[in-house]
C-alpha atoms as a PDB file:
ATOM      1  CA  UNK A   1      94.560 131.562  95.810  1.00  0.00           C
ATOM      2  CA  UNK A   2      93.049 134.574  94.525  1.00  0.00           C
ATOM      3  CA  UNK A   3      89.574 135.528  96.547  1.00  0.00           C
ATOM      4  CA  UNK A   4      87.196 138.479  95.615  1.00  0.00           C
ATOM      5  CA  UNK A   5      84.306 139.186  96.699  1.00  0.00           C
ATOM      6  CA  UNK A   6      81.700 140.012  99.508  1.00  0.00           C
ATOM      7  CA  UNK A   7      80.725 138.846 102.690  1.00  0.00           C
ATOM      8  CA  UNK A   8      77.889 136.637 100.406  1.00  0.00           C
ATOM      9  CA  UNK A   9      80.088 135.271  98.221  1.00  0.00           C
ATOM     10  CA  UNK A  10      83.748 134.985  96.759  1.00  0.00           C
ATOM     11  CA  UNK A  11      85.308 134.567  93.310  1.00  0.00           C
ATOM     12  CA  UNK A  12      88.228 132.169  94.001  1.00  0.00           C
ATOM     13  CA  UNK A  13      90.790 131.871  90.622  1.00  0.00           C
ATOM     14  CA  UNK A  14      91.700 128.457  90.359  1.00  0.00           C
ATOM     15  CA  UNK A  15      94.624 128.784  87.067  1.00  0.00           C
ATOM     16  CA  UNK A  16      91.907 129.668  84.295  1.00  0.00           C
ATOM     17  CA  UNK A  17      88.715 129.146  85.782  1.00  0.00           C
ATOM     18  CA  UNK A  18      86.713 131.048  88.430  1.00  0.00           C
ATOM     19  CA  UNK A  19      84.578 129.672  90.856  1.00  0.00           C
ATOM     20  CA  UNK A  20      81.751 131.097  92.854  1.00  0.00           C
ATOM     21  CA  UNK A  21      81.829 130.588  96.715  1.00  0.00           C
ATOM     22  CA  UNK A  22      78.385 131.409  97.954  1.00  0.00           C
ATOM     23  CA  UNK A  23      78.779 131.995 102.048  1.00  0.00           C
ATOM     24  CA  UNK A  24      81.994 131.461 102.078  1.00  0.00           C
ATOM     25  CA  UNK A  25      82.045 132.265 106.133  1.00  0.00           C
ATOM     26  CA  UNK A  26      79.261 129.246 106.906  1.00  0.00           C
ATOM     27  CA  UNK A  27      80.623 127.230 109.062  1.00  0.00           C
ATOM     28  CA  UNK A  28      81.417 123.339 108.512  1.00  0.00           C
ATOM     29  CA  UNK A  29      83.123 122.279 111.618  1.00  0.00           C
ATOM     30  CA  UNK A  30      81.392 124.102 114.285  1.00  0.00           C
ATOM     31  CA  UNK A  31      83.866 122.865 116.901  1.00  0.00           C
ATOM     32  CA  UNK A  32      87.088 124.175 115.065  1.00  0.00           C
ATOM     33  CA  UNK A  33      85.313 126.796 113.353  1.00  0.00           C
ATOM     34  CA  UNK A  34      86.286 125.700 109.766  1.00  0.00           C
ATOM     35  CA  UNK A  35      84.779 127.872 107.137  1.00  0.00           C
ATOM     36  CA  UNK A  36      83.266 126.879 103.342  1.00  0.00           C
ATOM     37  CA  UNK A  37      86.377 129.143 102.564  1.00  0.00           C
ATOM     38  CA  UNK A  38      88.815 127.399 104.573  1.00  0.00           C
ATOM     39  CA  UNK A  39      87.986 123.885 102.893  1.00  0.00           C
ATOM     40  CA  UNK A  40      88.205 125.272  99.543  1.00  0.00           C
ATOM     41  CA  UNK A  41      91.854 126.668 100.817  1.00  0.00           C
ATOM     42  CA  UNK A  42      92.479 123.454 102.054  1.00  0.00           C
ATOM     43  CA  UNK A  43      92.176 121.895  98.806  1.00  0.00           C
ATOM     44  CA  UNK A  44      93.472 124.227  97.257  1.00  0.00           C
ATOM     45  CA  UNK A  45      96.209 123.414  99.461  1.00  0.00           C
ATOM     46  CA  UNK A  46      97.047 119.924  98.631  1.00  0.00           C
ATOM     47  CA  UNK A  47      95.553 120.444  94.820  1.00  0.00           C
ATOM     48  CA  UNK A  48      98.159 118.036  92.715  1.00  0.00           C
ATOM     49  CA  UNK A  49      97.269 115.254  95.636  1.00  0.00           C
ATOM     50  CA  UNK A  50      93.309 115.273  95.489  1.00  0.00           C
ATOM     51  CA  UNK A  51      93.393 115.778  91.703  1.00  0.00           C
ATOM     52  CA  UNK A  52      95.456 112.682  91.419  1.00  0.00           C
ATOM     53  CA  UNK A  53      93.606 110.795  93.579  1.00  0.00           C
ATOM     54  CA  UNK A  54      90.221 111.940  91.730  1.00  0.00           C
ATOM     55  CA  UNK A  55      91.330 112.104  88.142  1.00  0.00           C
ATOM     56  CA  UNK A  56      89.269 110.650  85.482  1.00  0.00           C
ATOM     57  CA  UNK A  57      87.257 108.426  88.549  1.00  0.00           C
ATOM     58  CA  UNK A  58      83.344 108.742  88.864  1.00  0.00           C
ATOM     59  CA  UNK A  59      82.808 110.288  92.178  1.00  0.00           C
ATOM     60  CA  UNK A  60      80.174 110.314  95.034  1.00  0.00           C
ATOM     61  CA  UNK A  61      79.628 113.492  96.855  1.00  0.00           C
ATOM     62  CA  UNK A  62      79.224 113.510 100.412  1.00  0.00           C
ATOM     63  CA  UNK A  63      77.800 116.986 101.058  1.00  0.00           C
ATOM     64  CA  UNK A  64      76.934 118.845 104.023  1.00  0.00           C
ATOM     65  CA  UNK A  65      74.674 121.908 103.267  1.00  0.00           C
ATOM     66  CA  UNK A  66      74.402 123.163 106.791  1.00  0.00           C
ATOM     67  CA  UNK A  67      78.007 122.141 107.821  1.00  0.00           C
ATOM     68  CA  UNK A  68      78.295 119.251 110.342  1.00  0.00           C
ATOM     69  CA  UNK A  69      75.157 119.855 112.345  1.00  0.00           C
ATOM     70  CA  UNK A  70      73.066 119.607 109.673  1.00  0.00           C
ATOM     71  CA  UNK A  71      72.967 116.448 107.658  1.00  0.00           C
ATOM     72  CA  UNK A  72      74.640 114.269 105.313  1.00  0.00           C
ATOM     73  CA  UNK A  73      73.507 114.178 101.750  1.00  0.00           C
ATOM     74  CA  UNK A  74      75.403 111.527  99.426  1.00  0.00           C
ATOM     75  CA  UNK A  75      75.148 112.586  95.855  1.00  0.00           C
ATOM     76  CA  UNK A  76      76.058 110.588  92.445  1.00  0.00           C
ATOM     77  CA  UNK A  77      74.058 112.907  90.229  1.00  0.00           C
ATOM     78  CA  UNK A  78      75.439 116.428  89.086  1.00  0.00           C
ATOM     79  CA  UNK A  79      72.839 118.121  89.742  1.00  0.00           C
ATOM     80  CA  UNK A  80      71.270 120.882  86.760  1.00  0.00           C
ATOM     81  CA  UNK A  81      72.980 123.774  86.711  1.00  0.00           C
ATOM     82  CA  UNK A  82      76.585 122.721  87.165  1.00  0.00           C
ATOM     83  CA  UNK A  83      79.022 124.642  84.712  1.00  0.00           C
ATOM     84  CA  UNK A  84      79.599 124.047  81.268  1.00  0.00           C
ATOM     85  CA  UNK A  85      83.259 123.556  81.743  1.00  0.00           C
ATOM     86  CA  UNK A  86      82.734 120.673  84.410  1.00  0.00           C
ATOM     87  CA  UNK A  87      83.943 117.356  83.791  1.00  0.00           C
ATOM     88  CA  UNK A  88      81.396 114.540  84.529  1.00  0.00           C
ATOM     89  CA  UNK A  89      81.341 110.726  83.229  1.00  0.00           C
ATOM     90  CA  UNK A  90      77.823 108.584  82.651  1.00  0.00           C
ATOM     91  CA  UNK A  91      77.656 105.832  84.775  1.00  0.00           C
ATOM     92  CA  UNK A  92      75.114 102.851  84.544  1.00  0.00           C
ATOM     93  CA  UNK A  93      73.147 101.363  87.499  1.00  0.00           C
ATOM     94  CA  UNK A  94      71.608  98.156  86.431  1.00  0.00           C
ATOM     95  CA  UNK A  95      69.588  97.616  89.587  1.00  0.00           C
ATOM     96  CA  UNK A  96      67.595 100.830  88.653  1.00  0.00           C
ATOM     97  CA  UNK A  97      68.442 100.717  85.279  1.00  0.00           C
ATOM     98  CA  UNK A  98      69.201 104.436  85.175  1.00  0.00           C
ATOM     99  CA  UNK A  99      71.829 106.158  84.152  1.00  0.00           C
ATOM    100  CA  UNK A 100      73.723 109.511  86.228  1.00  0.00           C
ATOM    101  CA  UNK A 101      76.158 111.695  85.387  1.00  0.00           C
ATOM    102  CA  UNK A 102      78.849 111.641  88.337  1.00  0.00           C
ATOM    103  CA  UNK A 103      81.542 114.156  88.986  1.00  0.00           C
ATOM    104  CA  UNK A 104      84.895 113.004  86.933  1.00  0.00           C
ATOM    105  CA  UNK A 105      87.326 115.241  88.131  1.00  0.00           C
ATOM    106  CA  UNK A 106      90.031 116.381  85.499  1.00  0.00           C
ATOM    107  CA  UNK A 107      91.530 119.791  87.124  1.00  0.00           C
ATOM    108  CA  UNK A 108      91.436 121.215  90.263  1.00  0.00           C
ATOM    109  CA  UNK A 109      88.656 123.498  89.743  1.00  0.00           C
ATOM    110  CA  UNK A 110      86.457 120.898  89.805  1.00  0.00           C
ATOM    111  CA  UNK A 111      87.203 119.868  92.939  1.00  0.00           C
ATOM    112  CA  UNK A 112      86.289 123.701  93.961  1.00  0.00           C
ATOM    113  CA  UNK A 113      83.272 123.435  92.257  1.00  0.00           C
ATOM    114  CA  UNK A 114      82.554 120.638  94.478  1.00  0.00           C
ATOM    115  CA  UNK A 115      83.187 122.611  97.380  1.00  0.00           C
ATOM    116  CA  UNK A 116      81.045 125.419  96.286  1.00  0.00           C
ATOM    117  CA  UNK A 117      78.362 122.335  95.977  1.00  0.00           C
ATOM    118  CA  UNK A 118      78.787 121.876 100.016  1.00  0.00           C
ATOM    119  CA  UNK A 119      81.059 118.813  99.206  1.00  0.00           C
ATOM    120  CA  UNK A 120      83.269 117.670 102.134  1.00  0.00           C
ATOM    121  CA  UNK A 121      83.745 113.964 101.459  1.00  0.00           C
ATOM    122  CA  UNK A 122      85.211 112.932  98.300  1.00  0.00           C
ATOM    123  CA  UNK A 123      84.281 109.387  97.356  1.00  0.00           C
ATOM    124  CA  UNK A 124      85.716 107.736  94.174  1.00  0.00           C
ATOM    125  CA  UNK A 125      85.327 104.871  92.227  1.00  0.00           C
ATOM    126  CA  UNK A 126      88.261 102.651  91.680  1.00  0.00           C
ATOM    127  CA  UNK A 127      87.685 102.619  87.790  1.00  0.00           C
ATOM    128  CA  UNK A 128      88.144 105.185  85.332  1.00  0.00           C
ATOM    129  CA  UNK A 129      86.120 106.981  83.047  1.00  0.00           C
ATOM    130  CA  UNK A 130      87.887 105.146  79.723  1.00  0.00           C
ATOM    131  CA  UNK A 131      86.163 101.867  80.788  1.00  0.00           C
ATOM    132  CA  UNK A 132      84.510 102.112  84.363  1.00  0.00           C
ATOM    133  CA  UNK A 133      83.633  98.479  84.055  1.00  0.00           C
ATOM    134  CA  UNK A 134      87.192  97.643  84.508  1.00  0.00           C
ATOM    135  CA  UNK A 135      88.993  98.950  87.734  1.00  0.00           C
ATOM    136  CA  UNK A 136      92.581  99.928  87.937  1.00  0.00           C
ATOM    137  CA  UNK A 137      92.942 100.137  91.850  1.00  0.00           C
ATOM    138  CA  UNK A 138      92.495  97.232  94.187  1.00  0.00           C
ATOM    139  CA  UNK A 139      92.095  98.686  97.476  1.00  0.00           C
ATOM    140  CA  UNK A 140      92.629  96.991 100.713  1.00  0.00           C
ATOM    141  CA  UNK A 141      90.699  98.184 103.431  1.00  0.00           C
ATOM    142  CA  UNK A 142      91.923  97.460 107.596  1.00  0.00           C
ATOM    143  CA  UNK A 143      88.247  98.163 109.115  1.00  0.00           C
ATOM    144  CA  UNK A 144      88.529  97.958 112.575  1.00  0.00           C
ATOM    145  CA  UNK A 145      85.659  96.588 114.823  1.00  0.00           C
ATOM    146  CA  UNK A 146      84.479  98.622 117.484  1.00  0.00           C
ATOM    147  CA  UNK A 147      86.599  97.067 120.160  1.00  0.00           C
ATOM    148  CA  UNK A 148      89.923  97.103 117.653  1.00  0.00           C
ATOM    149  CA  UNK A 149      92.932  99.319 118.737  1.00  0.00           C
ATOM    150  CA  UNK A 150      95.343 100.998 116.060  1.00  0.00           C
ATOM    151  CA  UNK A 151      98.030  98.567 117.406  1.00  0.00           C
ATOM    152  CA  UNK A 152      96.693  95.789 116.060  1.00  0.00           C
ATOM    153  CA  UNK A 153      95.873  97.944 113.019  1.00  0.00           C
ATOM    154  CA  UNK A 154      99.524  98.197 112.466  1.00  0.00           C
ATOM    155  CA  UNK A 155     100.071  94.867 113.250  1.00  0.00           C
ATOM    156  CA  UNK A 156      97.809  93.461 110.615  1.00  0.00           C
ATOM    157  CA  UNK A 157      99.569  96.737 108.621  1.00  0.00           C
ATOM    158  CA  UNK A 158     102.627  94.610 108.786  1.00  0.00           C
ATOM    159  CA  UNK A 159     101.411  91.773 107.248  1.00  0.00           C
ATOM    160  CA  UNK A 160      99.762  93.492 104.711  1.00  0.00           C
ATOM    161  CA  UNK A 161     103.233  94.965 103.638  1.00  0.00           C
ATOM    162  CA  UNK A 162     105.152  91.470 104.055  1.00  0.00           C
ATOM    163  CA  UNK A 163     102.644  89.714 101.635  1.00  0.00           C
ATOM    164  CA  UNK A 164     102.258  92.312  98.824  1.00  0.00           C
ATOM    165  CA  UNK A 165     106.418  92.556  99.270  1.00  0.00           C
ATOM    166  CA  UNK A 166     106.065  88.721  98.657  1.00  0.00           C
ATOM    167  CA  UNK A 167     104.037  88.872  95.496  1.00  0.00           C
ATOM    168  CA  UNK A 168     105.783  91.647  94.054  1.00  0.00           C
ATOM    169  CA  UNK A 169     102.890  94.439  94.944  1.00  0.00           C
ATOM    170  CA  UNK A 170     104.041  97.669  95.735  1.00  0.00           C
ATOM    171  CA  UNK A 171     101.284  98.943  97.975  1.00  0.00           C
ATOM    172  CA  UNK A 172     100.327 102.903  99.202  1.00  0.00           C
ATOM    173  CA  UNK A 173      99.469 102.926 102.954  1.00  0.00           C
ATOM    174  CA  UNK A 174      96.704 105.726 104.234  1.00  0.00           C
ATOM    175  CA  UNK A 175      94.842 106.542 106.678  1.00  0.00           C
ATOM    176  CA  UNK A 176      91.116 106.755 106.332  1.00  0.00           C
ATOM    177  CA  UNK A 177      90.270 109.849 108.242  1.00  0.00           C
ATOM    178  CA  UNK A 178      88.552 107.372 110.914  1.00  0.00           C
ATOM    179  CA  UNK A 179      89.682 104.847 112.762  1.00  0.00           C
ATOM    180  CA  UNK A 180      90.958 102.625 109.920  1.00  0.00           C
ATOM    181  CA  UNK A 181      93.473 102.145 107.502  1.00  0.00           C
ATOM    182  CA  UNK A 182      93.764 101.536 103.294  1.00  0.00           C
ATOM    183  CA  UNK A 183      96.023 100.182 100.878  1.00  0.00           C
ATOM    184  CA  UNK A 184      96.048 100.979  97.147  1.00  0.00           C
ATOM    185  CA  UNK A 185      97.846  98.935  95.062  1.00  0.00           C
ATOM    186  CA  UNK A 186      97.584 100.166  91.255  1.00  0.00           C
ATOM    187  CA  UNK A 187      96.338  96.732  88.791  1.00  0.00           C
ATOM    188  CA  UNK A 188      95.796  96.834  84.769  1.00  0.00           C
ATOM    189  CA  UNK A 189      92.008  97.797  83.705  1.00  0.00           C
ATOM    190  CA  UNK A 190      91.873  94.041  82.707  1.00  0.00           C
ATOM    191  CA  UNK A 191      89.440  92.244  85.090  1.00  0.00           C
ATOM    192  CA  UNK A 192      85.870  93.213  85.763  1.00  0.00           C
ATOM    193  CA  UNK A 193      84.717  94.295  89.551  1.00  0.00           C
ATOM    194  CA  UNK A 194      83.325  90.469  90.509  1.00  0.00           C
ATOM    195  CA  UNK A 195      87.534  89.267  89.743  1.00  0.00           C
ATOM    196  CA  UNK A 196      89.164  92.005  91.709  1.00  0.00           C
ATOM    197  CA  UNK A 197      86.625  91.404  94.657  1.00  0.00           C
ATOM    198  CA  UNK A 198      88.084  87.353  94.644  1.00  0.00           C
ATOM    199  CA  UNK A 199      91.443  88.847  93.977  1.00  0.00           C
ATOM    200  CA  UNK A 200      90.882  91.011  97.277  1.00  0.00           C
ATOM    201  CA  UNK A 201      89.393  88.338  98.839  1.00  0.00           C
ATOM    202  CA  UNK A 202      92.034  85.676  98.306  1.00  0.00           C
ATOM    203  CA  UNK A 203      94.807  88.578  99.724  1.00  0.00           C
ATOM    204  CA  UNK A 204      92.700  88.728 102.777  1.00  0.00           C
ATOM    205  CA  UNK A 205      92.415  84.746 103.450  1.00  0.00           C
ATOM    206  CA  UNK A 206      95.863  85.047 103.135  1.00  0.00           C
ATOM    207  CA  UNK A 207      96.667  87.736 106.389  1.00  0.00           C
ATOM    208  CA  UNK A 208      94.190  85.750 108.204  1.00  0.00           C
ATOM    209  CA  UNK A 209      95.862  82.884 107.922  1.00  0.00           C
ATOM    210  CA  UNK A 210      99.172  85.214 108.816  1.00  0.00           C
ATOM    211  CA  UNK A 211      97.699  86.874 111.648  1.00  0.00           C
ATOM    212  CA  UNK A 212      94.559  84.897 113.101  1.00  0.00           C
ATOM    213  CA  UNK A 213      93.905  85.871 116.505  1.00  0.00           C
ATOM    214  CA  UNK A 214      93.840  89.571 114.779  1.00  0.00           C
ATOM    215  CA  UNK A 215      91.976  89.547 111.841  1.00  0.00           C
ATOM    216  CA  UNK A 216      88.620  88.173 110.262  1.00  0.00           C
ATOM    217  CA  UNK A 217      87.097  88.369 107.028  1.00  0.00           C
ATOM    218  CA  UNK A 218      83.768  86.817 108.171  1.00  0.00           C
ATOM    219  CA  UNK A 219      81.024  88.157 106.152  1.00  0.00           C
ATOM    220  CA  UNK A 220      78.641  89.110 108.452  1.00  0.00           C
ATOM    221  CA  UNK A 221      79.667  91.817 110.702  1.00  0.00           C
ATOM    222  CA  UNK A 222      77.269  89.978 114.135  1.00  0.00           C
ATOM    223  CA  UNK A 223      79.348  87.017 113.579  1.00  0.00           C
ATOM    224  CA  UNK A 224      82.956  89.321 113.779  1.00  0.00           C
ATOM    225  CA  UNK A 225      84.788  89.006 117.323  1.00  0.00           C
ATOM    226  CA  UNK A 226      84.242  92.783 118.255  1.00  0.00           C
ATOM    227  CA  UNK A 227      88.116  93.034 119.059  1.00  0.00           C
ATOM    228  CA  UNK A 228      89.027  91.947 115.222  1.00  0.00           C
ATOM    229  CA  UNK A 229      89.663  93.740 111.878  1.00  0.00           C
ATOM    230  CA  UNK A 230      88.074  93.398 109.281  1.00  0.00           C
ATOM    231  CA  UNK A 231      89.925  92.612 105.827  1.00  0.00           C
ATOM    232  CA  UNK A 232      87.170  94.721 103.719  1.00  0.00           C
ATOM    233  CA  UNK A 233      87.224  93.180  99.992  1.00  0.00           C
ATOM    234  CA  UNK A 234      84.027  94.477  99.603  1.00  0.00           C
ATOM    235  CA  UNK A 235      85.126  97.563  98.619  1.00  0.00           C
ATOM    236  CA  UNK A 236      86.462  96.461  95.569  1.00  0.00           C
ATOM    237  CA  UNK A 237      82.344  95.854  94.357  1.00  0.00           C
ATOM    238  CA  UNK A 238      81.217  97.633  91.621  1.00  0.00           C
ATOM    239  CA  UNK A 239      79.821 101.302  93.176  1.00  0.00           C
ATOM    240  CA  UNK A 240      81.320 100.730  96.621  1.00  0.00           C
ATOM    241  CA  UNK A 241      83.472 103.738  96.866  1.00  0.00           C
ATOM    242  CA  UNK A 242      86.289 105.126  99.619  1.00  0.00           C
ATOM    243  CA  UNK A 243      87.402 108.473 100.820  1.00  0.00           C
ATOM    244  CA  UNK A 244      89.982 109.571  98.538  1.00  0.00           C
ATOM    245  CA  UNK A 245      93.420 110.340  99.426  1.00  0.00           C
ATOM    246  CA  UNK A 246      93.728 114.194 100.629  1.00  0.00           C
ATOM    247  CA  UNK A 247      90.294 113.827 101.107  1.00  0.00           C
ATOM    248  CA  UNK A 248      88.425 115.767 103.977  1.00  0.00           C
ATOM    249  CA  UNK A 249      86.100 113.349 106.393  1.00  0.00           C
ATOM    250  CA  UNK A 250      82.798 114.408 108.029  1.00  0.00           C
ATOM    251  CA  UNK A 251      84.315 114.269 111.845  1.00  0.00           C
ATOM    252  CA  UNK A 252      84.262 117.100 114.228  1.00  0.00           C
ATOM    253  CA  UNK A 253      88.421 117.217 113.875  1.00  0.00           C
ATOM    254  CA  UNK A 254      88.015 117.510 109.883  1.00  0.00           C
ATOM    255  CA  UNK A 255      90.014 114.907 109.852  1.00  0.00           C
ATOM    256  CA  UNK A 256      92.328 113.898 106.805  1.00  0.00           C
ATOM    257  CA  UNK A 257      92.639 110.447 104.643  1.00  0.00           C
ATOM    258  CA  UNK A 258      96.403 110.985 104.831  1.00  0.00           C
ATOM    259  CA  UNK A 259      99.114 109.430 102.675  1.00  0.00           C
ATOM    260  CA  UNK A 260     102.299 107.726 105.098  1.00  0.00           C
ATOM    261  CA  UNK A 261     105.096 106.156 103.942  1.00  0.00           C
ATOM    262  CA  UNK A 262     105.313 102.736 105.042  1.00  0.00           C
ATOM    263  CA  UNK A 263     108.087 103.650 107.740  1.00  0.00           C
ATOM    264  CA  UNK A 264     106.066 106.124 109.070  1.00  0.00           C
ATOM    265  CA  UNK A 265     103.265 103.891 110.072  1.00  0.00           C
ATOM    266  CA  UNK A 266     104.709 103.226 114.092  1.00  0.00           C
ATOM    267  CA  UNK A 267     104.441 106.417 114.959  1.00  0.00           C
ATOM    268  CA  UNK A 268     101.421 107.605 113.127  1.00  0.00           C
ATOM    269  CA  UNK A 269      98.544 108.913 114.989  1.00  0.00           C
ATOM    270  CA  UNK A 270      95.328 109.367 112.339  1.00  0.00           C
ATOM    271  CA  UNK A 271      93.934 112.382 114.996  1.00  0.00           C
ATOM    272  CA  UNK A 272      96.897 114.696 113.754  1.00  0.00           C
ATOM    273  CA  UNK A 273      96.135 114.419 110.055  1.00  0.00           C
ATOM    274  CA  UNK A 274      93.671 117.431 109.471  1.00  0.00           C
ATOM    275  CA  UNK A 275      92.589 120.196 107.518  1.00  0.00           C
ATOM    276  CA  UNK A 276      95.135 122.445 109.865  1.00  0.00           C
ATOM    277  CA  UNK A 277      98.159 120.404 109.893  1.00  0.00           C
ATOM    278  CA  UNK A 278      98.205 118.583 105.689  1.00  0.00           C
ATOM    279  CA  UNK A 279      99.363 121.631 104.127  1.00  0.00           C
ATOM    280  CA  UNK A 280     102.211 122.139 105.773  1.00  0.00           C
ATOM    281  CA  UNK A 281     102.975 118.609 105.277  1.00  0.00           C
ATOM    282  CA  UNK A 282     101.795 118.290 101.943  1.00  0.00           C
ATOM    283  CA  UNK A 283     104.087 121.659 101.357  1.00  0.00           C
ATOM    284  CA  UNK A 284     106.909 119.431 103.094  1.00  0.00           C
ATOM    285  CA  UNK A 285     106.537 116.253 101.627  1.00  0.00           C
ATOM    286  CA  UNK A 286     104.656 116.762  98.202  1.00  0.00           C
ATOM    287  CA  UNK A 287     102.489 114.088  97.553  1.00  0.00           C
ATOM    288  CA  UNK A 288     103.178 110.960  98.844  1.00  0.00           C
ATOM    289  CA  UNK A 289     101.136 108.960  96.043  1.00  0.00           C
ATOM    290  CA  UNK A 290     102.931 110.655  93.265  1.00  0.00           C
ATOM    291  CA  UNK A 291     104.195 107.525  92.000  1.00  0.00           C
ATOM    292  CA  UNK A 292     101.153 105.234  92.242  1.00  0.00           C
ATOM    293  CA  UNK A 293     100.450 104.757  88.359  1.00  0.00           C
ATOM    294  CA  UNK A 294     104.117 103.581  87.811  1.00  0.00           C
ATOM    295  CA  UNK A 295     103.676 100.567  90.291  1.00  0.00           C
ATOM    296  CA  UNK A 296     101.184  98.299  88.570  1.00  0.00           C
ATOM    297  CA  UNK A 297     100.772  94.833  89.937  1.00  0.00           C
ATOM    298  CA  UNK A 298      99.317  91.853  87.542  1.00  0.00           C
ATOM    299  CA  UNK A 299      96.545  90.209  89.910  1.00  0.00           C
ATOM    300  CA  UNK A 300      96.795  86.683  87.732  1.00  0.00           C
ATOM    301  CA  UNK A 301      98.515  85.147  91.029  1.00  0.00           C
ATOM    302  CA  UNK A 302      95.611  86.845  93.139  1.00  0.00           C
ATOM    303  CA  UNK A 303      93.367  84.969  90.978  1.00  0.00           C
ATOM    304  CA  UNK A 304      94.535  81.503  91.304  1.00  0.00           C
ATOM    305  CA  UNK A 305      94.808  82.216  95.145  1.00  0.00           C
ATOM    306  CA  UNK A 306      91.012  82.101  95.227  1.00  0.00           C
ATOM    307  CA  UNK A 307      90.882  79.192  92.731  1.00  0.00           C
ATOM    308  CA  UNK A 308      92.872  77.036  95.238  1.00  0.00           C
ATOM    309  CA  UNK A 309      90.584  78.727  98.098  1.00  0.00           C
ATOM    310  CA  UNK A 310      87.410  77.779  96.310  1.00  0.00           C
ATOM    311  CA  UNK A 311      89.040  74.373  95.219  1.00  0.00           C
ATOM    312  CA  UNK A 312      89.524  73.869  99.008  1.00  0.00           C
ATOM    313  CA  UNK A 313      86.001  74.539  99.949  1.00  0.00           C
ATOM    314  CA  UNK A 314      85.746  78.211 100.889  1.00  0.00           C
ATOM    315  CA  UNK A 315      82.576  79.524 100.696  1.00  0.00           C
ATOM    316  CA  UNK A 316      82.184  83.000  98.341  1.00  0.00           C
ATOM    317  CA  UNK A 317      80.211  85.433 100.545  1.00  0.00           C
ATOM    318  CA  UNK A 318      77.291  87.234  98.715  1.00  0.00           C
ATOM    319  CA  UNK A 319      78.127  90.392  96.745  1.00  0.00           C
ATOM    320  CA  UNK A 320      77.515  93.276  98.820  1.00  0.00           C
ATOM    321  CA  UNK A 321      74.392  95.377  98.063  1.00  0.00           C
END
């Protein structure tokens, strides 16, 4: 990374573009003492990684203007302003009936745009911008309860593996940057949100079944047992988003959602993926997801899972506001 500039503000040269940092030296992670500068190096960092996992997906911000001790501000809506070069997609929101246009990242120096824009958290859709009504990612999300340890995250980890090996799914393990755990599994743009959500839903009945006394998809989280996780097919609704791969969290550690390969799960510990450690790592390893879009996995048997589970009398939880 190129950097010029003052103490005010920096010109970083990301290939063809540059990019404004304005106070590059604020602060974001008070207890580490993580700079604006330093994320943008970060990303910079792990660019192929983040740009895959972002490419062509509307994307939430989550933006800190004042670093970690300020507040969070989550932000759909490019705001005025934003470069004529920057990639964006039009998304509709019926239950407004209004329309914004959402970060679409296409090269890396959008993502350093974002940056610039106080972005820390980047949250993506799991549709693209050719039809965003049809979503090419089902994502499985291990949500652990409050009273949930990460051994019985990789337990339920294990199951998650043995099924999708059963049905042919080839599935890329990550951690969120919290506590919890996803799994991407790449699908055909062929089914709208409400199918993948039974699809997901129908894959979590199933570990449940597999692994009772550890998991629960009950849909109310005061009716969980505290000690459970949480199968989360919720986040396969339309507008429920996930912190991308690569992607920075809001936590005093500036923690990481960090790609693993599956045989690396047993001795993973989601406290040393961070902004510090990834790029060695990243420089190591490359990127871990690199070969998501050539594993796509035909839901159809997904889908006739929940017709037998409906058939059989399960109830179909409300769609998530």
């Amino acid at each position: 990374m190129a950097a010029t500039g003052s103490r005010d503000a920096t010109s970083v040269e990301v290939g063809d573009r540059s990019v404004r940092i304005s106070h590059p030296d604020r602060v974001y992670f008070p207890d580490l003492g993580t700079t604006k500068l330093d994320l943008a190096r970060y990303y910079l960092a792990v660019g192929d990684g983040i740009v895959r996992a972002l490419r062509d997906r509307p994307c939430m911000l989550h933006r800190f203007p004042d670093g970690l001790d300020g507040g969070k501000v989550h932000q759909k809506r490019v705001p005025r302003g934003a470069p004529d070069w920057l990639h964006t997609v039009r998304v509709h929101f019926p239950r407004y009936d209004r329309n914004a246009d959402e970060l679409c990242v296409a090269e890396l120096a959008d993502v350093i745009w974002a940056v610039q824009m106080s972005t820390v958290e980047f949250h993506p859709w799991n549709s693209r911008r050719g039809d965003v009504e049809k979503p090419d990612e089902w994502r499985i999300d291990l949500d652990p309860m409050p009273d949930c340890g990460w051994d019985r995250i990789l337990r339920v980890a294990g199951v998650v593996h043995e099924v999708l090996d059963e049905l042919g799914a080839v599935g890329w393990p990550k951690t969120s940057g919290g506590r919890g755990l996803h799994v991407y599994v790449r699908i055909p743009p062929e089914h709208g949100f409400g199918d993948v959500r039974r699809a997901a839903l129908a894959f979590a009945r199933e570990v449940e079944r597999r692994a009772p006394a550890d998991v629960t998809t009950t849909w109310w989280r005061k009716d969980r047992d505290q000690a459970a996780l949480f199968v989360d097919y919720n986040q396969n609704a339309r507008d429920h988003t996930m912190a991308a791969a690569y992607s920075v969290r809001g936590v005093p550690e500036a923690r990481v959602s960090a790609p693993l390969r599956w045989d690396e799960l047993a001795d993973a510990v989601p406290a040393d993926f961070t902004v510090a450690t990834m790029p060695e790592r990243f420089a190591r390893l490359g990127d871990l997801h690199a070969g998501i879009d050539d594993a796509v996995f035909d839901i159809a048997s997904l889908l006739e899972w929940a017709d037998r589970d409906e058939r059989d009398g399960a109830e179909t939880p409300p769609e998530p506001d």
